[in-house]
PDB file of N, CA and C in Angstrom:
ATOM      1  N   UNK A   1       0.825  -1.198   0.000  1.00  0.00           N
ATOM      2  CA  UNK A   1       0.000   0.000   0.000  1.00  0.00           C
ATOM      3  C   UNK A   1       0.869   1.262   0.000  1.00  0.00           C
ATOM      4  N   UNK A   2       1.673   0.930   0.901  1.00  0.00           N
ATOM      5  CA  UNK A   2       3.109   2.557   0.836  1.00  0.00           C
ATOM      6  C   UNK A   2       3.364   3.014  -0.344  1.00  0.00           C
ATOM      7  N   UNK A   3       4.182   1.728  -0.896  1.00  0.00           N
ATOM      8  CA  UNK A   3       4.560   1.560  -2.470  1.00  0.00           C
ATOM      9  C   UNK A   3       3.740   2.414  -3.398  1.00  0.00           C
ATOM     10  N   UNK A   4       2.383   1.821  -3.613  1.00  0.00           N
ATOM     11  CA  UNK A   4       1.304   2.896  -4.436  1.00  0.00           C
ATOM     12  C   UNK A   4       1.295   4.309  -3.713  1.00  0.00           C
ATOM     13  N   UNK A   5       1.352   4.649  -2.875  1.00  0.00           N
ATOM     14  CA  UNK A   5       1.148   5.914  -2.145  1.00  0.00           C
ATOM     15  C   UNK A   5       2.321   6.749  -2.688  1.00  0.00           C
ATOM     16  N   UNK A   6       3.618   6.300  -2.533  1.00  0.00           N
ATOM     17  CA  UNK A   6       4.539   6.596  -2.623  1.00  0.00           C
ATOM     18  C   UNK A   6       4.971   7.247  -4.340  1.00  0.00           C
ATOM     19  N   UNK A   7       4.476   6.259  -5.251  1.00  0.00           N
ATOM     20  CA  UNK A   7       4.420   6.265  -6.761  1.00  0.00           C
ATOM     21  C   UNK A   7       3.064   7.548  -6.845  1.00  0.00           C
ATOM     22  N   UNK A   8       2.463   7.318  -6.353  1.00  0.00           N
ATOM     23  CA  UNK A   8       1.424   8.824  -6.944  1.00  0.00           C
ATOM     24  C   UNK A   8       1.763   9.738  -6.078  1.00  0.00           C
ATOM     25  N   UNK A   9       2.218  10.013  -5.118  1.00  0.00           N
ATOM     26  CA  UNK A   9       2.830  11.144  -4.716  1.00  0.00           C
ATOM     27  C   UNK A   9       3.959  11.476  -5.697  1.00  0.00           C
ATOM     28  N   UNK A  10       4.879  11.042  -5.885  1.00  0.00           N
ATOM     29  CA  UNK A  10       5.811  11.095  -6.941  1.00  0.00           C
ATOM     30  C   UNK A  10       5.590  11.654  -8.126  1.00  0.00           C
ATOM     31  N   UNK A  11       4.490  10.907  -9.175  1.00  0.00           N
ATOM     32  CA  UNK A  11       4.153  10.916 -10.030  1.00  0.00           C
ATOM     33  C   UNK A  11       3.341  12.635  -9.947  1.00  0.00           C
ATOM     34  N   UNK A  12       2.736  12.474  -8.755  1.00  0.00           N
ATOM     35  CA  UNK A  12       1.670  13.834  -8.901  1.00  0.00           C
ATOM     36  C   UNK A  12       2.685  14.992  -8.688  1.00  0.00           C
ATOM     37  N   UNK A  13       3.585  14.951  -7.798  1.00  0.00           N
ATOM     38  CA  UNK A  13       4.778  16.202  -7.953  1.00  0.00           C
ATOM     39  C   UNK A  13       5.262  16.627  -9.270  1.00  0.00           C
ATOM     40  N   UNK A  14       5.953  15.106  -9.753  1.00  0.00           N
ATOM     41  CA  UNK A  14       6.705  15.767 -10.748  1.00  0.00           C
ATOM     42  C   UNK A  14       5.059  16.176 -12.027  1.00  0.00           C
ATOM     43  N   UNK A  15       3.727  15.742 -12.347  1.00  0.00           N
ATOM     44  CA  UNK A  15       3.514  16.294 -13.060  1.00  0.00           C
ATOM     45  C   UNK A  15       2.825  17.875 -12.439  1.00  0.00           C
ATOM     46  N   UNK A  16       2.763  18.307 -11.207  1.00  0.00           N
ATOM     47  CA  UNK A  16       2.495  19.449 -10.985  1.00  0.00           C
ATOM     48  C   UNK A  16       3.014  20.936 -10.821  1.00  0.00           C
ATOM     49  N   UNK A  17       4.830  20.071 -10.565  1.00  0.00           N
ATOM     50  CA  UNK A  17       5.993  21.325 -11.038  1.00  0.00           C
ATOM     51  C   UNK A  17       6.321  21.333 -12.722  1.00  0.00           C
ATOM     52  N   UNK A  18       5.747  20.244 -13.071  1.00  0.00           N
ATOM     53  CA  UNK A  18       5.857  20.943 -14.775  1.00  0.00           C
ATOM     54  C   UNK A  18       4.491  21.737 -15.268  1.00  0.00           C
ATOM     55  N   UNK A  19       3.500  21.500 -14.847  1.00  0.00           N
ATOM     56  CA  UNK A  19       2.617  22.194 -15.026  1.00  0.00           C
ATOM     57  C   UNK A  19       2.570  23.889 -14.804  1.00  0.00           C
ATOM     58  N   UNK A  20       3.451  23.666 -13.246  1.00  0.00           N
ATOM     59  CA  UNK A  20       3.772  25.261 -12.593  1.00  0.00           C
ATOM     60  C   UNK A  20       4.632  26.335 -13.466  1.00  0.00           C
ATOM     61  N   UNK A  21       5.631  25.064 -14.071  1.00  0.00           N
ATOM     62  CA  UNK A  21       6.448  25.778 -14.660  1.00  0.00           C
ATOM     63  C   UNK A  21       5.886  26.700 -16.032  1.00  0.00           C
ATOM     64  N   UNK A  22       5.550  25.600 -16.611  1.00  0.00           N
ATOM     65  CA  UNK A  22       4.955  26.367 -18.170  1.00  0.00           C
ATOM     66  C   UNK A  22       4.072  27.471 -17.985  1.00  0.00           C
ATOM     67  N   UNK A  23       3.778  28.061 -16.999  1.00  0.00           N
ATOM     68  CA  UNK A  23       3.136  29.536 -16.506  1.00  0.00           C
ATOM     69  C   UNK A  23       4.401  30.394 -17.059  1.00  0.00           C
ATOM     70  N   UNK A  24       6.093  29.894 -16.878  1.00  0.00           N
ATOM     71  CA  UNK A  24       6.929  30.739 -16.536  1.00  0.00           C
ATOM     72  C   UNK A  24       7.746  30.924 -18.055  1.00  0.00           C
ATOM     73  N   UNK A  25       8.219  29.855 -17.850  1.00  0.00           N
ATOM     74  CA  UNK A  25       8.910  28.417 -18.759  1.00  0.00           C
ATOM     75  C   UNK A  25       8.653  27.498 -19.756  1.00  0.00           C
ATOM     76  N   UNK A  26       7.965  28.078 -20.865  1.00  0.00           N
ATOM     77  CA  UNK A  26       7.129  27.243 -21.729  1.00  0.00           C
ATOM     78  C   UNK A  26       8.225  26.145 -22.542  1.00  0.00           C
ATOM     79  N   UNK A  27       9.498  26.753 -22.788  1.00  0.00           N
ATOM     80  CA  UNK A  27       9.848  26.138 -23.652  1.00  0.00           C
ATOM     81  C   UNK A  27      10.735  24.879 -22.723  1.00  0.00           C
ATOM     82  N   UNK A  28      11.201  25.334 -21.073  1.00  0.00           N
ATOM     83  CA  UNK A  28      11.802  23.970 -20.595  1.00  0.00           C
ATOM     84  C   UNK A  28      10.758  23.266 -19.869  1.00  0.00           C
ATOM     85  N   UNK A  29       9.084  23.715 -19.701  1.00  0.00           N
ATOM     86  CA  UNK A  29       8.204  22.806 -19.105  1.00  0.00           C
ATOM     87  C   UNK A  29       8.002  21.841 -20.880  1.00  0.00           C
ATOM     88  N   UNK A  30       8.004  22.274 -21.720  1.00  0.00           N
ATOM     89  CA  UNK A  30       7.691  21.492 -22.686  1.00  0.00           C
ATOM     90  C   UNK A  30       8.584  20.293 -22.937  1.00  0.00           C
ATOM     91  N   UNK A  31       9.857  20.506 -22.994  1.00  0.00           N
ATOM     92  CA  UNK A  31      10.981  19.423 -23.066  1.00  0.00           C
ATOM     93  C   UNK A  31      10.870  18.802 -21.959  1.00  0.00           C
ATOM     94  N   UNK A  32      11.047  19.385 -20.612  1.00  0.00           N
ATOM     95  CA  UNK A  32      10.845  18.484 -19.253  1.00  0.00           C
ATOM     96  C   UNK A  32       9.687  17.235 -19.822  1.00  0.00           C
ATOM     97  N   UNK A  33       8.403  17.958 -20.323  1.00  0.00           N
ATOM     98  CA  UNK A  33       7.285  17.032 -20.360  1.00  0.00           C
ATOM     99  C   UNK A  33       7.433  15.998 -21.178  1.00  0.00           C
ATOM    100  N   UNK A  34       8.814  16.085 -22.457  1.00  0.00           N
ATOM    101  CA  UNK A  34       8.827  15.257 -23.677  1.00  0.00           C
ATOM    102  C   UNK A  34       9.581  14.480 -23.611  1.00  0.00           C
ATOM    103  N   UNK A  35      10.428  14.556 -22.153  1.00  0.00           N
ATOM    104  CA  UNK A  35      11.615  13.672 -21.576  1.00  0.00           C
ATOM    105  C   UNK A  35      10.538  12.602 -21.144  1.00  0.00           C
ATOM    106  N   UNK A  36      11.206  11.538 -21.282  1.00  0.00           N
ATOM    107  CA  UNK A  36      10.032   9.826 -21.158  1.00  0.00           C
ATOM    108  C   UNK A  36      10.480   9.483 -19.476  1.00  0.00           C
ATOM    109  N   UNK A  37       9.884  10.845 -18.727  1.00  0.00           N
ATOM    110  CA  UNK A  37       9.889  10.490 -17.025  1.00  0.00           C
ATOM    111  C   UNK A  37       9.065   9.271 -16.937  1.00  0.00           C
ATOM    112  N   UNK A  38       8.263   9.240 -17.470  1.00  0.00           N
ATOM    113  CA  UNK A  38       6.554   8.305 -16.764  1.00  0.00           C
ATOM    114  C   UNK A  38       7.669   7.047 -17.206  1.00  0.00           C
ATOM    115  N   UNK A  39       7.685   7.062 -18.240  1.00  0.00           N
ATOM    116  CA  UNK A  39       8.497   5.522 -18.832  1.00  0.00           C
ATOM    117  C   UNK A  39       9.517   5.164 -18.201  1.00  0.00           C
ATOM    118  N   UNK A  40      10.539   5.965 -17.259  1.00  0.00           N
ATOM    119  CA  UNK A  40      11.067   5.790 -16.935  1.00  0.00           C
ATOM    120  C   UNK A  40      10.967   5.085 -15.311  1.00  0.00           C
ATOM    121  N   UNK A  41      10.089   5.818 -14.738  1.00  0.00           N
ATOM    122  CA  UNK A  41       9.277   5.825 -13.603  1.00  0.00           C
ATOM    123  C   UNK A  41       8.465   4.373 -13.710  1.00  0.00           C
ATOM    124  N   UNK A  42       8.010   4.468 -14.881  1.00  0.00           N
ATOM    125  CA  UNK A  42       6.984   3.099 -14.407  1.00  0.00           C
ATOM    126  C   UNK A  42       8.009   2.131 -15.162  1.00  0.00           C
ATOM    127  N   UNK A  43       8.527   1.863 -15.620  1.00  0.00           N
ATOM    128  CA  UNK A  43       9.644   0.472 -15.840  1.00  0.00           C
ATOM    129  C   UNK A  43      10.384   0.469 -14.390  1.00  0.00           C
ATOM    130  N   UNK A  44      10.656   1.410 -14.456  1.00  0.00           N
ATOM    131  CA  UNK A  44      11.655   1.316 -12.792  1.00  0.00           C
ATOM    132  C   UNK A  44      10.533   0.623 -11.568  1.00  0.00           C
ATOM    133  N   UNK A  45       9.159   1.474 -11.414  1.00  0.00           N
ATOM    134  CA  UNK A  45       8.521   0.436 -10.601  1.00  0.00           C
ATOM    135  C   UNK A  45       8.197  -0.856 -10.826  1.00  0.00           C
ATOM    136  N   UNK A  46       7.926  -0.849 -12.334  1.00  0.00           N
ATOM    137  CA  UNK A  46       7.381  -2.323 -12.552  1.00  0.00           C
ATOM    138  C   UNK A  46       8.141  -3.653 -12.426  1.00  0.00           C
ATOM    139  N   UNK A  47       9.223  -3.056 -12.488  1.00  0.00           N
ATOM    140  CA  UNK A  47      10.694  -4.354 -12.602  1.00  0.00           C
ATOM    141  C   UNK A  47      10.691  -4.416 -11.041  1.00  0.00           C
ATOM    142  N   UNK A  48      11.060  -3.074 -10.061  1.00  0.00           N
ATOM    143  CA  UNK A  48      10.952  -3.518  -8.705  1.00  0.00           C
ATOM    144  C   UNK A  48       9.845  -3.804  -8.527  1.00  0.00           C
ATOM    145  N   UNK A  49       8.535  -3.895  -8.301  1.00  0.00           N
ATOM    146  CA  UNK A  49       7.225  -4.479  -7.665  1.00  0.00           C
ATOM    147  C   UNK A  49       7.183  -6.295  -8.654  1.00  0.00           C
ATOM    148  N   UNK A  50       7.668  -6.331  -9.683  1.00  0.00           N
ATOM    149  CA  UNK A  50       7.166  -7.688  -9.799  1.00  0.00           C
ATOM    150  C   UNK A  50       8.200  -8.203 -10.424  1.00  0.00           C
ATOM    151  N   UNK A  51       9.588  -7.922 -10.627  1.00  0.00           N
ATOM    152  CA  UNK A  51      11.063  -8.663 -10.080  1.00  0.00           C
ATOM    153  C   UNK A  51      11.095  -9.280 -11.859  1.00  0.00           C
ATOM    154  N   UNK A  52      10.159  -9.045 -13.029  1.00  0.00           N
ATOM    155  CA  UNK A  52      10.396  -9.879 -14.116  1.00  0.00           C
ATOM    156  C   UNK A  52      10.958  -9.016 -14.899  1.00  0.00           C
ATOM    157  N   UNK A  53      11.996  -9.180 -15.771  1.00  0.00           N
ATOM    158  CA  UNK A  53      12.875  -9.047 -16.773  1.00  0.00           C
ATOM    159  C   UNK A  53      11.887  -9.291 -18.076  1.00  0.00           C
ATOM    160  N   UNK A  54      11.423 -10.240 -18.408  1.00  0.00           N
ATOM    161  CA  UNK A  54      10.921 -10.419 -19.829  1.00  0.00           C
ATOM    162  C   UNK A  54       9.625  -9.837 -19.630  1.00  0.00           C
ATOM    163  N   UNK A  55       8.707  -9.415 -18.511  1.00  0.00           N
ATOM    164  CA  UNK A  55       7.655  -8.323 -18.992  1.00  0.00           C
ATOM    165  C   UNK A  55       7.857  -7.004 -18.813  1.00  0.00           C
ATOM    166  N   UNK A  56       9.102  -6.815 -17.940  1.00  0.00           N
ATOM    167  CA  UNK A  56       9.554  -5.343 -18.208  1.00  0.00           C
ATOM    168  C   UNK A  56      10.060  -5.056 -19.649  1.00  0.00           C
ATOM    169  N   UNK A  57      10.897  -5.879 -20.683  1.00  0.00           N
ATOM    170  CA  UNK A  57      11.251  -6.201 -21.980  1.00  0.00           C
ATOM    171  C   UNK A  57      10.034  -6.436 -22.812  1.00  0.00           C
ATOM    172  N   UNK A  58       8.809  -6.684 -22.536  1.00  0.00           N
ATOM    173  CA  UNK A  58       7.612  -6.257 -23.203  1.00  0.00           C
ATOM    174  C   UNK A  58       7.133  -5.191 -22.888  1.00  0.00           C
ATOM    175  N   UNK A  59       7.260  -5.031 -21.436  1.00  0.00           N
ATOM    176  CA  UNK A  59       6.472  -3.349 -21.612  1.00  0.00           C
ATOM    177  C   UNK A  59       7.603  -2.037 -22.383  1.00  0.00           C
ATOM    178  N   UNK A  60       8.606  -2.368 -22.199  1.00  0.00           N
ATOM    179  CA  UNK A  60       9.621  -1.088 -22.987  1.00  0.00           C
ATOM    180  C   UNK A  60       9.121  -1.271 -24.301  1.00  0.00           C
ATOM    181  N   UNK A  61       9.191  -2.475 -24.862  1.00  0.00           N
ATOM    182  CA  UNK A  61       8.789  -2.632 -26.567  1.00  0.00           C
ATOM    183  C   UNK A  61       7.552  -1.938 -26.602  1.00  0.00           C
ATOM    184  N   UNK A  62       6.652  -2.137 -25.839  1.00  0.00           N
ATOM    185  CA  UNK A  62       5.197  -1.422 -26.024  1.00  0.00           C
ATOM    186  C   UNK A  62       5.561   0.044 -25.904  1.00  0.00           C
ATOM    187  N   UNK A  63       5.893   0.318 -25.588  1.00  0.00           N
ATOM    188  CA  UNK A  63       6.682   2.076 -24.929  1.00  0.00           C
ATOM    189  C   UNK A  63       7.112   2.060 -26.366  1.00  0.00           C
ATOM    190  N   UNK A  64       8.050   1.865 -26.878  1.00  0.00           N
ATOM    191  CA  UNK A  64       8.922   1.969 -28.039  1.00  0.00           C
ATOM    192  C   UNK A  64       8.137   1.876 -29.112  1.00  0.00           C
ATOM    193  N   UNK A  65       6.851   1.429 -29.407  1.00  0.00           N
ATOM    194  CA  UNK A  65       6.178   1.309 -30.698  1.00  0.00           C
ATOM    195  C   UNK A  65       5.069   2.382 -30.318  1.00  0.00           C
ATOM    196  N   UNK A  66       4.486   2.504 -29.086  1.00  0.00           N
ATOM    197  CA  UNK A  66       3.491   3.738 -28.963  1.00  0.00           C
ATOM    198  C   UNK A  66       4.042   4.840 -28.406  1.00  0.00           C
ATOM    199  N   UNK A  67       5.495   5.652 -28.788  1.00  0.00           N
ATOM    200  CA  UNK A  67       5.409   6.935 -28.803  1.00  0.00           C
ATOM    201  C   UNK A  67       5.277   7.553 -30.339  1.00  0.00           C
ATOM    202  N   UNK A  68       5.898   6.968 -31.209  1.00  0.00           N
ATOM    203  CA  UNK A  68       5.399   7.889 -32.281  1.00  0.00           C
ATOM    204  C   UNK A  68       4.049   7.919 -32.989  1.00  0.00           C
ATOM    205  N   UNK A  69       3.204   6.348 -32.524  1.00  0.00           N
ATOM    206  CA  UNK A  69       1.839   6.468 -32.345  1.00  0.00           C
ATOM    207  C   UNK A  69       1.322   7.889 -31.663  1.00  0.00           C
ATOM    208  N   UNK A  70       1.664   7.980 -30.628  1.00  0.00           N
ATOM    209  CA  UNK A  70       0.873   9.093 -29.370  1.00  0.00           C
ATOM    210  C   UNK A  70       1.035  10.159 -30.599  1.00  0.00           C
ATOM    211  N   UNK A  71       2.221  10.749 -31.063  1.00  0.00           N
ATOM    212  CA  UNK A  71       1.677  11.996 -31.717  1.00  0.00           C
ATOM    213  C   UNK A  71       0.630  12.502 -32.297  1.00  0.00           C
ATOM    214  N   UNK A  72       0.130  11.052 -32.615  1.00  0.00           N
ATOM    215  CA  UNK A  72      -1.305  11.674 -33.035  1.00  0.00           C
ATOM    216  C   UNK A  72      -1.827  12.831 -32.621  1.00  0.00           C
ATOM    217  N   UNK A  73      -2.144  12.335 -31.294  1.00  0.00           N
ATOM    218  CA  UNK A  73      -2.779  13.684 -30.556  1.00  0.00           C
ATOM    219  C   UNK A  73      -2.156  14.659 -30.721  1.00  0.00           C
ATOM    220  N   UNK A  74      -1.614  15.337 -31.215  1.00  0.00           N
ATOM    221  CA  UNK A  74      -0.590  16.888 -31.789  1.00  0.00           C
ATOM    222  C   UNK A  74      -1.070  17.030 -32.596  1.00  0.00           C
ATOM    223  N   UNK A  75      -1.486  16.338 -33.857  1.00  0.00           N
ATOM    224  CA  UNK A  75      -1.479  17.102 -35.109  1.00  0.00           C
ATOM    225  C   UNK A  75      -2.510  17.998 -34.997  1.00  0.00           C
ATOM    226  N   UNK A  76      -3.868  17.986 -34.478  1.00  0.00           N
ATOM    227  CA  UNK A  76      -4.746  18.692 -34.501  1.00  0.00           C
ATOM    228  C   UNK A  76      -4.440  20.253 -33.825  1.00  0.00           C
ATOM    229  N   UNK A  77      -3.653  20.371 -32.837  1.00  0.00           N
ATOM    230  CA  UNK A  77      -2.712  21.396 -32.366  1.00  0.00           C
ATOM    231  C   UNK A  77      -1.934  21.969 -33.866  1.00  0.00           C
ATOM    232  N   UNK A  78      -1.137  21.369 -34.569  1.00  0.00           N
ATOM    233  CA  UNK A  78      -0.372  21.442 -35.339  1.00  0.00           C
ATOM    234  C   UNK A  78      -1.609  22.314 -36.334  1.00  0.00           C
ATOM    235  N   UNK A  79      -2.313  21.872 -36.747  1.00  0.00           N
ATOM    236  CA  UNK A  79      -3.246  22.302 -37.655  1.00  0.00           C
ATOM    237  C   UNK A  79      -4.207  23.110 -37.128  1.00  0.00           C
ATOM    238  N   UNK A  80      -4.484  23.986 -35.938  1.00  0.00           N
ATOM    239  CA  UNK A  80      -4.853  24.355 -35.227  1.00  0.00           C
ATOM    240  C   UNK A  80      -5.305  26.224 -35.970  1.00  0.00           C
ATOM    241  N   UNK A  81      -4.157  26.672 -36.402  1.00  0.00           N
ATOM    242  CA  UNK A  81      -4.386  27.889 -36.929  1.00  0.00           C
ATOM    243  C   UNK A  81      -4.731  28.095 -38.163  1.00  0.00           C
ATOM    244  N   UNK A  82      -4.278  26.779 -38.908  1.00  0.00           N
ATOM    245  CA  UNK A  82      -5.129  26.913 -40.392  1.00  0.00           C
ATOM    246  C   UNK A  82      -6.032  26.769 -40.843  1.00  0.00           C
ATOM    247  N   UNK A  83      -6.865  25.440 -39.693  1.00  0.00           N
ATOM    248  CA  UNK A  83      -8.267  25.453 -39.771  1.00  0.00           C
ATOM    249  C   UNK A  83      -9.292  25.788 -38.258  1.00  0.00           C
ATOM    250  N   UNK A  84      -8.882  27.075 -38.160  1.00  0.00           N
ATOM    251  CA  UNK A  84      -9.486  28.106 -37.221  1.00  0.00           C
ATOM    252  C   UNK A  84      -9.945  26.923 -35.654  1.00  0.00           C
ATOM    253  N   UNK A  85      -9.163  26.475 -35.277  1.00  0.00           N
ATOM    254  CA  UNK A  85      -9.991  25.542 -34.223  1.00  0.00           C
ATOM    255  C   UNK A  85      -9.083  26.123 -33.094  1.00  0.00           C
ATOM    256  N   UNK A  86     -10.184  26.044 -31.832  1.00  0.00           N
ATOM    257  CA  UNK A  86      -9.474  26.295 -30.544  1.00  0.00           C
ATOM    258  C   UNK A  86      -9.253  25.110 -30.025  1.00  0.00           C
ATOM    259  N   UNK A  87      -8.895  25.505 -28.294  1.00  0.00           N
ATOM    260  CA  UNK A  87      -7.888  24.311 -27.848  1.00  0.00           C
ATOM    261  C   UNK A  87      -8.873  23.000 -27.528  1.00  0.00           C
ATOM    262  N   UNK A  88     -10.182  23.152 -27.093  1.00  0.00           N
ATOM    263  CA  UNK A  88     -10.931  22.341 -27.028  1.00  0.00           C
ATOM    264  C   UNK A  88     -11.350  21.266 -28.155  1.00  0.00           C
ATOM    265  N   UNK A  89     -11.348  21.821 -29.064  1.00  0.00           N
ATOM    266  CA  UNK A  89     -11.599  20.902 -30.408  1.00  0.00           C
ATOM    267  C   UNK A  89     -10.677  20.185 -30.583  1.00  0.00           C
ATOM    268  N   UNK A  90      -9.336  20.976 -30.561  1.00  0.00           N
ATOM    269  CA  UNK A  90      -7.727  20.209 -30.564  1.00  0.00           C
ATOM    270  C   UNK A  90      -8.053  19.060 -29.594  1.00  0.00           C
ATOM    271  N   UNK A  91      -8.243  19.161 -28.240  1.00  0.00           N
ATOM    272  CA  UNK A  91      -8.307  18.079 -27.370  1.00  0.00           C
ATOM    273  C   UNK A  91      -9.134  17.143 -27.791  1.00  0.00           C
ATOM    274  N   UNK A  92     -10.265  17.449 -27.786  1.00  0.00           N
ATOM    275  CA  UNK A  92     -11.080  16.316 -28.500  1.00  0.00           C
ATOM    276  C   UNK A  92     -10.562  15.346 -29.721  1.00  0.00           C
ATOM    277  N   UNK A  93     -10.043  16.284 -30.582  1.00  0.00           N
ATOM    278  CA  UNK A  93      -9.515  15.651 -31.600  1.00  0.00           C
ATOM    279  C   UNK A  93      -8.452  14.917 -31.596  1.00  0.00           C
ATOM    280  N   UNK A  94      -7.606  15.390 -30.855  1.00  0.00           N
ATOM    281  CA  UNK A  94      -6.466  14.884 -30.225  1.00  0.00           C
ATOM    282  C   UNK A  94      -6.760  13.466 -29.636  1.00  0.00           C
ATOM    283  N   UNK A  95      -7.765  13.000 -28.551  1.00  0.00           N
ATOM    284  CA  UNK A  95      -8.198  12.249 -28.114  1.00  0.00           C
ATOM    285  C   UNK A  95      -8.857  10.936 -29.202  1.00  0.00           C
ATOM    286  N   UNK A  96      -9.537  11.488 -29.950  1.00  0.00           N
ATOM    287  CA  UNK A  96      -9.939  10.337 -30.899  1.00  0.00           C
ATOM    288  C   UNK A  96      -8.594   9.911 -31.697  1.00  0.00           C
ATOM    289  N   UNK A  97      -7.863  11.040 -32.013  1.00  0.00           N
ATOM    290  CA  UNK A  97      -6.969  10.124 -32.706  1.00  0.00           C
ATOM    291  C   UNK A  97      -6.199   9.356 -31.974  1.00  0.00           C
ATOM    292  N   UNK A  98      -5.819   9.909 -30.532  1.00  0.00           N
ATOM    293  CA  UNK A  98      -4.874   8.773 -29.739  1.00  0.00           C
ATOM    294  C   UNK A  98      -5.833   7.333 -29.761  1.00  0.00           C
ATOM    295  N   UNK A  99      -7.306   7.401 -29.879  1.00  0.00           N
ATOM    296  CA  UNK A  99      -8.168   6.251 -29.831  1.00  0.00           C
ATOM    297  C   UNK A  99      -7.764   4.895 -30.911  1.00  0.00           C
ATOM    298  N   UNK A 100      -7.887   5.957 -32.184  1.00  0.00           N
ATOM    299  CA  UNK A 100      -7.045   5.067 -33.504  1.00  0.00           C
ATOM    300  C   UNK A 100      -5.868   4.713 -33.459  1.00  0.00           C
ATOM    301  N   UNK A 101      -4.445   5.542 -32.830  1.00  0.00           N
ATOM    302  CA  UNK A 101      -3.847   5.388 -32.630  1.00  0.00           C
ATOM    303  C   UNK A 101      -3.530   3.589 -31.641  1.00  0.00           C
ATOM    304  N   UNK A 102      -4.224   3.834 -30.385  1.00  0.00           N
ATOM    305  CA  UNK A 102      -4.441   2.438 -30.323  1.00  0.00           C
ATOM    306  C   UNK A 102      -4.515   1.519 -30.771  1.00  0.00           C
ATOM    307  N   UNK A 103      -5.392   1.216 -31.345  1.00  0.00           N
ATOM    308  CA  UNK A 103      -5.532   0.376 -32.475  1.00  0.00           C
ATOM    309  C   UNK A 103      -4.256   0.165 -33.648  1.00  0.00           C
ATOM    310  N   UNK A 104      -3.176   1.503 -34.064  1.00  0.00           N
ATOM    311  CA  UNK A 104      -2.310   1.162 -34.953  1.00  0.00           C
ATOM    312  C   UNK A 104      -1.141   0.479 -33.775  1.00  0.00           C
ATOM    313  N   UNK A 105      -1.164   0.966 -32.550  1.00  0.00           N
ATOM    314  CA  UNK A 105       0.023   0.377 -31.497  1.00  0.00           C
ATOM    315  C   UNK A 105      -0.351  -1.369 -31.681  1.00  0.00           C
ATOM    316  N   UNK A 106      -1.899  -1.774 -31.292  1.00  0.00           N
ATOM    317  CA  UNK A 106      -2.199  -3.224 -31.292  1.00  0.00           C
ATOM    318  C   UNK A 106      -1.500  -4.069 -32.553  1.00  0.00           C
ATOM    319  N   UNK A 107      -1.776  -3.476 -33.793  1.00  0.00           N
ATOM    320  CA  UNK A 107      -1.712  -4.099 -34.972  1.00  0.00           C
ATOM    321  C   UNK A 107      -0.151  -4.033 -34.964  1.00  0.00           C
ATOM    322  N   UNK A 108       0.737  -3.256 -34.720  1.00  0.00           N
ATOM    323  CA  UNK A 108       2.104  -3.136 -34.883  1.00  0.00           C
ATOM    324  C   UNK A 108       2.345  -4.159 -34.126  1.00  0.00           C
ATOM    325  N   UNK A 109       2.109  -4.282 -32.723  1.00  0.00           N
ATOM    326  CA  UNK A 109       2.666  -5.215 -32.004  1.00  0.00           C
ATOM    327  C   UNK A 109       2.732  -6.561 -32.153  1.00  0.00           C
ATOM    328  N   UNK A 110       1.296  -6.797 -32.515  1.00  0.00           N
ATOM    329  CA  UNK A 110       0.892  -8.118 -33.087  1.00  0.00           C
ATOM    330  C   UNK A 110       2.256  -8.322 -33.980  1.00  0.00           C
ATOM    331  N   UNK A 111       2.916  -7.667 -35.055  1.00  0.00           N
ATOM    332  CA  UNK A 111       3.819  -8.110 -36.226  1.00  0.00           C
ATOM    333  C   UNK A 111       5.119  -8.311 -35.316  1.00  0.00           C
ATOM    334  N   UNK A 112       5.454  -7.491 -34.363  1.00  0.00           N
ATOM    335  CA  UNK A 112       6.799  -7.481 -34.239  1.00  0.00           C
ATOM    336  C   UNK A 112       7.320  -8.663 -33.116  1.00  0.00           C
TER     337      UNK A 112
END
């Protein structure tokens, strides 16, 4: 029970001083955020809480095929000023595509 306590305290710091920051700091809360903490963080717990090597070596591969999936959710940001949309639509949109996106992480994995 510590353990979990311990991991979302953690987890909730570091994402609430990057949040603080980009008030100040847009361009090092943005890199802070694009640095693979979580991935790093949760392989590190997952190997200590359940001691296995070959599903920590599946979960990195899963990590490794769904980050350039995740971009999805950007492009609608990306395209944001050319087709007049605010940030809400972006999110939304953003969101369905991480949805499909899923689906291209499943099908990749399945091959590799």
């Amino acid at each position: 029970m510590w353990l979990l306590i311990g991991k979302t305290f953690l987890s909730a710091m570091i994402i609430s001083f990057v949040s603080w920051l980009s008030g100040f700091k847009t361009e090092l809360a943005g890199f802070i955020t694009a640095l693979p903490i979580t991935t790093l963080l949760a392989l590190f717990f997952s190997q200590a809480q359940y001691n296995d090597s070959a599903q920590s070596v599946a979960y990195a591969k899963s990590v490794f095929v769904a980050i350039p999936v995740t971009l999805l959710f950007f492009v609608p940001f990306l395209l944001a000023e050319k087709l007049n949309l605010n940030f809400w639509v972006c999110y939304i949109l953003g969101i369905i595509l991480l949805g499909i996106g899923y689906f291209i992480h499943s099908f990749i994995l399945k091959m590799v």
